[in-house]
Protein backbone atom coordinates (compact mmCIF):
# COMPACT_ATOMS: atom_id res chain seq x y z
CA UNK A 1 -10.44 53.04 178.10
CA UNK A 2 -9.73 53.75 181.73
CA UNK A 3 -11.17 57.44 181.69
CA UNK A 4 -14.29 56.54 180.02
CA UNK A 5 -15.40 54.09 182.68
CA UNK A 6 -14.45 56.82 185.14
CA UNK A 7 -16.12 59.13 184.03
CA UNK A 8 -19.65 57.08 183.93
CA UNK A 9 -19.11 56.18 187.21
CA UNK A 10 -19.21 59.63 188.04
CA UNK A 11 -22.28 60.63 185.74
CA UNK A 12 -24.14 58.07 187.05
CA UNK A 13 -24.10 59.97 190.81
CA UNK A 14 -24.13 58.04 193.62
CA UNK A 15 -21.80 55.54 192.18
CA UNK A 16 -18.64 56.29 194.57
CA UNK A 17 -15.71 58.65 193.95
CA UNK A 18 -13.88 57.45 190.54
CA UNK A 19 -10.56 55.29 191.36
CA UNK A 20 -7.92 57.09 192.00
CA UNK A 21 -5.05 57.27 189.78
CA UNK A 22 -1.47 56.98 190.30
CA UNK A 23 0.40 59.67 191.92
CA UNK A 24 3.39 58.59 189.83
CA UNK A 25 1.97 59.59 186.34
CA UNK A 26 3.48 62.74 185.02
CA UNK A 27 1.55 65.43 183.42
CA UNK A 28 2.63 64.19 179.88
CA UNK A 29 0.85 60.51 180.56
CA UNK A 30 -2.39 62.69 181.71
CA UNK A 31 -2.35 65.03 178.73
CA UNK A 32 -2.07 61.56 176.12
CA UNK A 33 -4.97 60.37 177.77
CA UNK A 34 -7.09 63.76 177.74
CA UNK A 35 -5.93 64.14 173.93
CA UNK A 36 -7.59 60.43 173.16
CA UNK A 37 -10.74 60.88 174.92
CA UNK A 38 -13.82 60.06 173.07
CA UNK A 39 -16.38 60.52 175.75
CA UNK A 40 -18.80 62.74 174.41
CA UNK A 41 -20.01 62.50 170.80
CA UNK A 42 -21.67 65.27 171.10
CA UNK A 43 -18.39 67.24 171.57
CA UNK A 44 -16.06 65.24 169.36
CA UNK A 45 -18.84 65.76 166.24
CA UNK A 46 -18.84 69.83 167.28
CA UNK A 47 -14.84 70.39 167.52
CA UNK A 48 -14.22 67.99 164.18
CA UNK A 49 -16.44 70.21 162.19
CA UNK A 50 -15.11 73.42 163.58
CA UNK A 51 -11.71 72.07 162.71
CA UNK A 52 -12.76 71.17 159.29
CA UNK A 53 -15.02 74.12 158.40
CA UNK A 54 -12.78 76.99 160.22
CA UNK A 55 -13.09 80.57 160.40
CA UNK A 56 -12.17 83.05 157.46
CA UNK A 57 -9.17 84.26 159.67
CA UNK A 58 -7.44 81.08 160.14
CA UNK A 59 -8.64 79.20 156.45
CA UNK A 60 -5.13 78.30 156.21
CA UNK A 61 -4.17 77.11 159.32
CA UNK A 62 -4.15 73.30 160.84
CA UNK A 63 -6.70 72.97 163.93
CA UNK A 64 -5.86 71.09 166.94
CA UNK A 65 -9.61 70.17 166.93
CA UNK A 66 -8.84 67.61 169.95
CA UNK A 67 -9.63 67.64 173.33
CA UNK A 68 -7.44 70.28 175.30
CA UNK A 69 -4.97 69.26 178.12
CA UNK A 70 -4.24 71.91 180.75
CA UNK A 71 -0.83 74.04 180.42
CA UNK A 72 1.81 75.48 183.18
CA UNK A 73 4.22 74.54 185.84
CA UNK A 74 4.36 70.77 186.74
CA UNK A 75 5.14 72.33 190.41
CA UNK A 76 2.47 74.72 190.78
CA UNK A 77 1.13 75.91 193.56
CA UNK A 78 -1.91 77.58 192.11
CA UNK A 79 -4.27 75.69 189.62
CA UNK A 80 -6.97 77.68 187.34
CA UNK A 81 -9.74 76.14 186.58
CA UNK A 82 -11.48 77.60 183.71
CA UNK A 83 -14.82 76.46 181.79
CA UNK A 84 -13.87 74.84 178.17
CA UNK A 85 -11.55 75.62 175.28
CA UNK A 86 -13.04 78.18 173.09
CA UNK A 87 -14.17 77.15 169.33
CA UNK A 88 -11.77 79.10 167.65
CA UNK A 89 -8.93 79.00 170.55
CA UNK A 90 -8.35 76.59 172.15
CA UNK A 91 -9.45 73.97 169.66
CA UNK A 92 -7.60 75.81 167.33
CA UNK A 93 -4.23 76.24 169.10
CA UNK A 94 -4.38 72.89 171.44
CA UNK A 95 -3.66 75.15 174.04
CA UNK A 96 -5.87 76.10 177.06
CA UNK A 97 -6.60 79.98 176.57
CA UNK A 98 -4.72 80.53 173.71
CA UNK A 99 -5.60 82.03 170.07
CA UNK A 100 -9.27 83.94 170.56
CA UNK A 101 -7.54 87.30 169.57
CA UNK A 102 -6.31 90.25 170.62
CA UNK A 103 -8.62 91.57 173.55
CA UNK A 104 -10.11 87.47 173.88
CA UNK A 105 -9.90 85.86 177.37
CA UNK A 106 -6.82 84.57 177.11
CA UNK A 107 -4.86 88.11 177.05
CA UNK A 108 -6.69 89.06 179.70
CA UNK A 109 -5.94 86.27 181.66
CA UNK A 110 -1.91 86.23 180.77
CA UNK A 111 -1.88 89.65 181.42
CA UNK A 112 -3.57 89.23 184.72
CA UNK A 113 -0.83 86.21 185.60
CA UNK A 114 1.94 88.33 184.21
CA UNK A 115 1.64 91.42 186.26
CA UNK A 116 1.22 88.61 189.33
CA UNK A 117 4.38 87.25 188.31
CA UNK A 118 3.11 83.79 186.81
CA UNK A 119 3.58 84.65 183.09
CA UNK A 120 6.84 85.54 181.77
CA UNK A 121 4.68 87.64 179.11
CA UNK A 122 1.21 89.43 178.98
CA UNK A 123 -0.16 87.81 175.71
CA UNK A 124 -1.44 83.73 174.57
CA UNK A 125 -1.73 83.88 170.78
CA UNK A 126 0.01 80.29 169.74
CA UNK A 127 1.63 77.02 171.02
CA UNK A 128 4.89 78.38 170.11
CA UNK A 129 4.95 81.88 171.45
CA UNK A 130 7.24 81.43 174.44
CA UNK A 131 4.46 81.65 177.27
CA UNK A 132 5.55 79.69 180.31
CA UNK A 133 3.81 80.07 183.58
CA UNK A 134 5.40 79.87 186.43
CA UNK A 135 4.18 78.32 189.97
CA UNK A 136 0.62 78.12 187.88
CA UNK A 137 -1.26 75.51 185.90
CA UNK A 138 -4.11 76.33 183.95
CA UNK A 139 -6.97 73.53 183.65
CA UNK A 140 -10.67 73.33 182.21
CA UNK A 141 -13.62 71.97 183.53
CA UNK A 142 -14.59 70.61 179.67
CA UNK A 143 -12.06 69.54 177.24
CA UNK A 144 -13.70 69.76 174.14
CA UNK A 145 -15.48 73.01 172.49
CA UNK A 146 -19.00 72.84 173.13
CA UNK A 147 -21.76 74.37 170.64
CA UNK A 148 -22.53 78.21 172.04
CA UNK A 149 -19.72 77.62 175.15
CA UNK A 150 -22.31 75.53 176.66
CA UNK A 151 -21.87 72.16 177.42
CA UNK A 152 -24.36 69.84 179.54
CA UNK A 153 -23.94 68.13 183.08
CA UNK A 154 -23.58 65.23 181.72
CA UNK A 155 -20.62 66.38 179.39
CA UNK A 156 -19.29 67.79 182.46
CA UNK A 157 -19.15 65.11 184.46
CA UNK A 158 -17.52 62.80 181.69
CA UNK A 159 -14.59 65.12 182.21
CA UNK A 160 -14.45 65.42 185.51
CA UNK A 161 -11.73 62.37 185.59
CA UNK A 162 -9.23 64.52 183.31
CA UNK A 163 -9.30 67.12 185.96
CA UNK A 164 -8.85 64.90 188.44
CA UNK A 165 -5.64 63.18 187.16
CA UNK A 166 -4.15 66.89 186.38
CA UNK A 167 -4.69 67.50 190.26
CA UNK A 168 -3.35 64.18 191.03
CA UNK A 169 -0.30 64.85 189.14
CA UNK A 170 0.13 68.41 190.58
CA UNK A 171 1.17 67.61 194.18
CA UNK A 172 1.54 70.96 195.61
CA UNK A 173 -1.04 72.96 194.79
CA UNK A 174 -2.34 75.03 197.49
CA UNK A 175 -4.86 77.61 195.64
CA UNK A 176 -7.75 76.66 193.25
CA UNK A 177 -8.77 79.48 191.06
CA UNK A 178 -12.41 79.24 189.47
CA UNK A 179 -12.63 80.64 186.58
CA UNK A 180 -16.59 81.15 186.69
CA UNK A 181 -19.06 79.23 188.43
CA UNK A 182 -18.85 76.21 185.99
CA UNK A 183 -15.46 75.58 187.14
CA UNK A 184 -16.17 76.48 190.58
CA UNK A 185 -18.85 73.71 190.74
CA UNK A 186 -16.90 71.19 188.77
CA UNK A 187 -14.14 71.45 191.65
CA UNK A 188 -16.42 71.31 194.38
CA UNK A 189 -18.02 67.88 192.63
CA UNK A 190 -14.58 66.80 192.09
CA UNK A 191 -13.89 66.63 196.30
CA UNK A 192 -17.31 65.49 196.84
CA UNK A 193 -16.41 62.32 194.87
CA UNK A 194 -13.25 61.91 196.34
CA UNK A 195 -14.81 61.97 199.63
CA UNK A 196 -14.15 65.47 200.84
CA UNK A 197 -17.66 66.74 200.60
CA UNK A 198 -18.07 70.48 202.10
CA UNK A 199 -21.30 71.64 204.32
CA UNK A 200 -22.20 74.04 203.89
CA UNK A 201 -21.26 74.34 200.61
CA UNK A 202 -19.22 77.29 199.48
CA UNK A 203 -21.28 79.82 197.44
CA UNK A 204 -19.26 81.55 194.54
CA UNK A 205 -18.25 84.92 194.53
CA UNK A 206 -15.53 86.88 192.95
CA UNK A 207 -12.98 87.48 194.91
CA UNK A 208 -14.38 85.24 197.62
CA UNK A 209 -11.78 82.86 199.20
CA UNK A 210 -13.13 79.27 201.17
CA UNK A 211 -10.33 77.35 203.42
CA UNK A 212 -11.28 74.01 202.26
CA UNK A 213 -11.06 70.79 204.82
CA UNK A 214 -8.06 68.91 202.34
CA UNK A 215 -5.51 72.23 203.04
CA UNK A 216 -6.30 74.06 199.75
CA UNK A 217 -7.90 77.40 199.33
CA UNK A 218 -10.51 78.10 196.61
CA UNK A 219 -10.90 81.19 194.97
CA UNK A 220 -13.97 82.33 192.79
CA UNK A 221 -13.41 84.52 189.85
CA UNK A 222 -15.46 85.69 187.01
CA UNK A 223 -14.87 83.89 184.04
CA UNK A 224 -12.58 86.60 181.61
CA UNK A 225 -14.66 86.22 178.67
CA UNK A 226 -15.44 88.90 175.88
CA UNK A 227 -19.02 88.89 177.07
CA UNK A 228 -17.68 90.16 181.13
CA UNK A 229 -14.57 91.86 180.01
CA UNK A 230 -16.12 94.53 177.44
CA UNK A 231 -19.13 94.72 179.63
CA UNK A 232 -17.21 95.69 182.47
CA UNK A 233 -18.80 92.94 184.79
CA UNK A 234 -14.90 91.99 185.45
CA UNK A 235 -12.11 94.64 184.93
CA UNK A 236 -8.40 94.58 185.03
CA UNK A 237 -8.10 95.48 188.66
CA UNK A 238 -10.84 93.27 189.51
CA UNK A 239 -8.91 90.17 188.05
CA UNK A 240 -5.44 91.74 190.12
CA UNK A 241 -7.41 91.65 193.08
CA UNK A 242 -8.14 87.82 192.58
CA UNK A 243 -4.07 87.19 192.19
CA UNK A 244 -3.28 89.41 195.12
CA UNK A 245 -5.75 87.04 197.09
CA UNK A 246 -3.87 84.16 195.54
CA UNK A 247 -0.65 85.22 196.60
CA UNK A 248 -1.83 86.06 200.20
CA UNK A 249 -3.01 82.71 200.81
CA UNK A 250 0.50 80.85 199.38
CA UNK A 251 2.64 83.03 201.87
């Protein structure tokens, strides 16, 4: 499969930017592709079981169990890039910060979008709820669950290729979001391989904004899970400021 081999090229290092792929694909040829991937056992193994073995709350319920594709606005103008789907989320729901409960990242994040004006509503609880994003696209760094949220370089690089064909298929975006400083390095790895390597490189930072040399702006953020939410480490108004930052730099 094409995406395998790119993606070893990429986690070999040194091997040359992946090839690129075709701007003509659409989103729904990139997603088929994403949902097929077999990459990394170690991931595949971990989602199956999760899928299989599910928690008490959704016993009844099907699970995506799958790798996730990313979710929005085939015109967006600002991509997210967040870290993986979550366990019981994501890999539950087939949809990119959707499903981990009332309070769980993905609330915060809609909510965050919403009062921003790139959610038509605050909440991400199932494929079918009506969310649509608008002028946004929301990708991962990782595809799969990994074991604890943690998955390894290698894994990481393996993906990288998914992300790139999103981007490739998402012409006008102008703003990259990182949604903690996995995704903010998996972006920055991303334009080294296509050539577009940065010195110095840009340090992350919430709130911090970089002009990068290919037009786009890129935007760190901490990542909205439970553990930085209900520790206070990022707040409502701290995730606001991020989107007005956004916004500034697509006027």
């Amino acid at each position: 499969m094409r995406i395998r081999g790119e993606a070893s090229a990429i986690a070999r290092g040194g091997g040359g930017a992946p090839p690129p792929l075709k701007k003509s694909w659409q989103l729904s040829e990139v997603a088929a592709r994403i949902v097929e991937c077999e990459a990394c056992p170690r991931l595949r193994n971990y989602c199956a079981r999760i899928a299989r073995e599910k928690r008490r709350a959704y016993r009844d319920e099907i699970y995506w169990g799958r790798p996730v594709p990313g979710f929005g606005d085939p015109r967006a103008r600002l991509l997210l890039v967040g870290l993986a789907p979550a366990a019981h989320g994501a890999n539950r729901t087939g949809r990119v910060f959707t499903g981990d409960g009332a309070g769980g990242s993905g609330d915060f994040l809609m909510a965050a979008l919403h009062r921003a004006g790139f959610a038509n509503i605050p909440t991400s609880h199932h494929s079918g709820d009506g969310l649509k994003l608008r002028d946004a696209f929301v990708a991962a760094a990782v595809r799969c669950a990994p074991p604890d949220n943690k998955p390894t370089p290698e894994e990481i690089a393996r993906c990288l290729p998914h992300l790139d064909a999103e981007i490739a298929a998402l012409p006008r975006v102008r703003v990259v979001v990182a949604l903690g400083k996995i995704g903010f390095d998996a972006y920055l790895r991303l334009l080294k391989h296509r050539g577009a390597g940065i010195r110095p490189r840009p340090a992350f930072g919430h709130a911090v904004a970089h002009d990068l040399p290919n037009g786009q702006t890129l935007i760190g953020c901490y990542h909205p899970s439970r553990q930085n939410t209900n520790t206070g480490k990022l707040t409502a108004r701290m995730m606001d400021e991020v989107f007005r930052l956004a916004l500034t730099h697509l006027r």
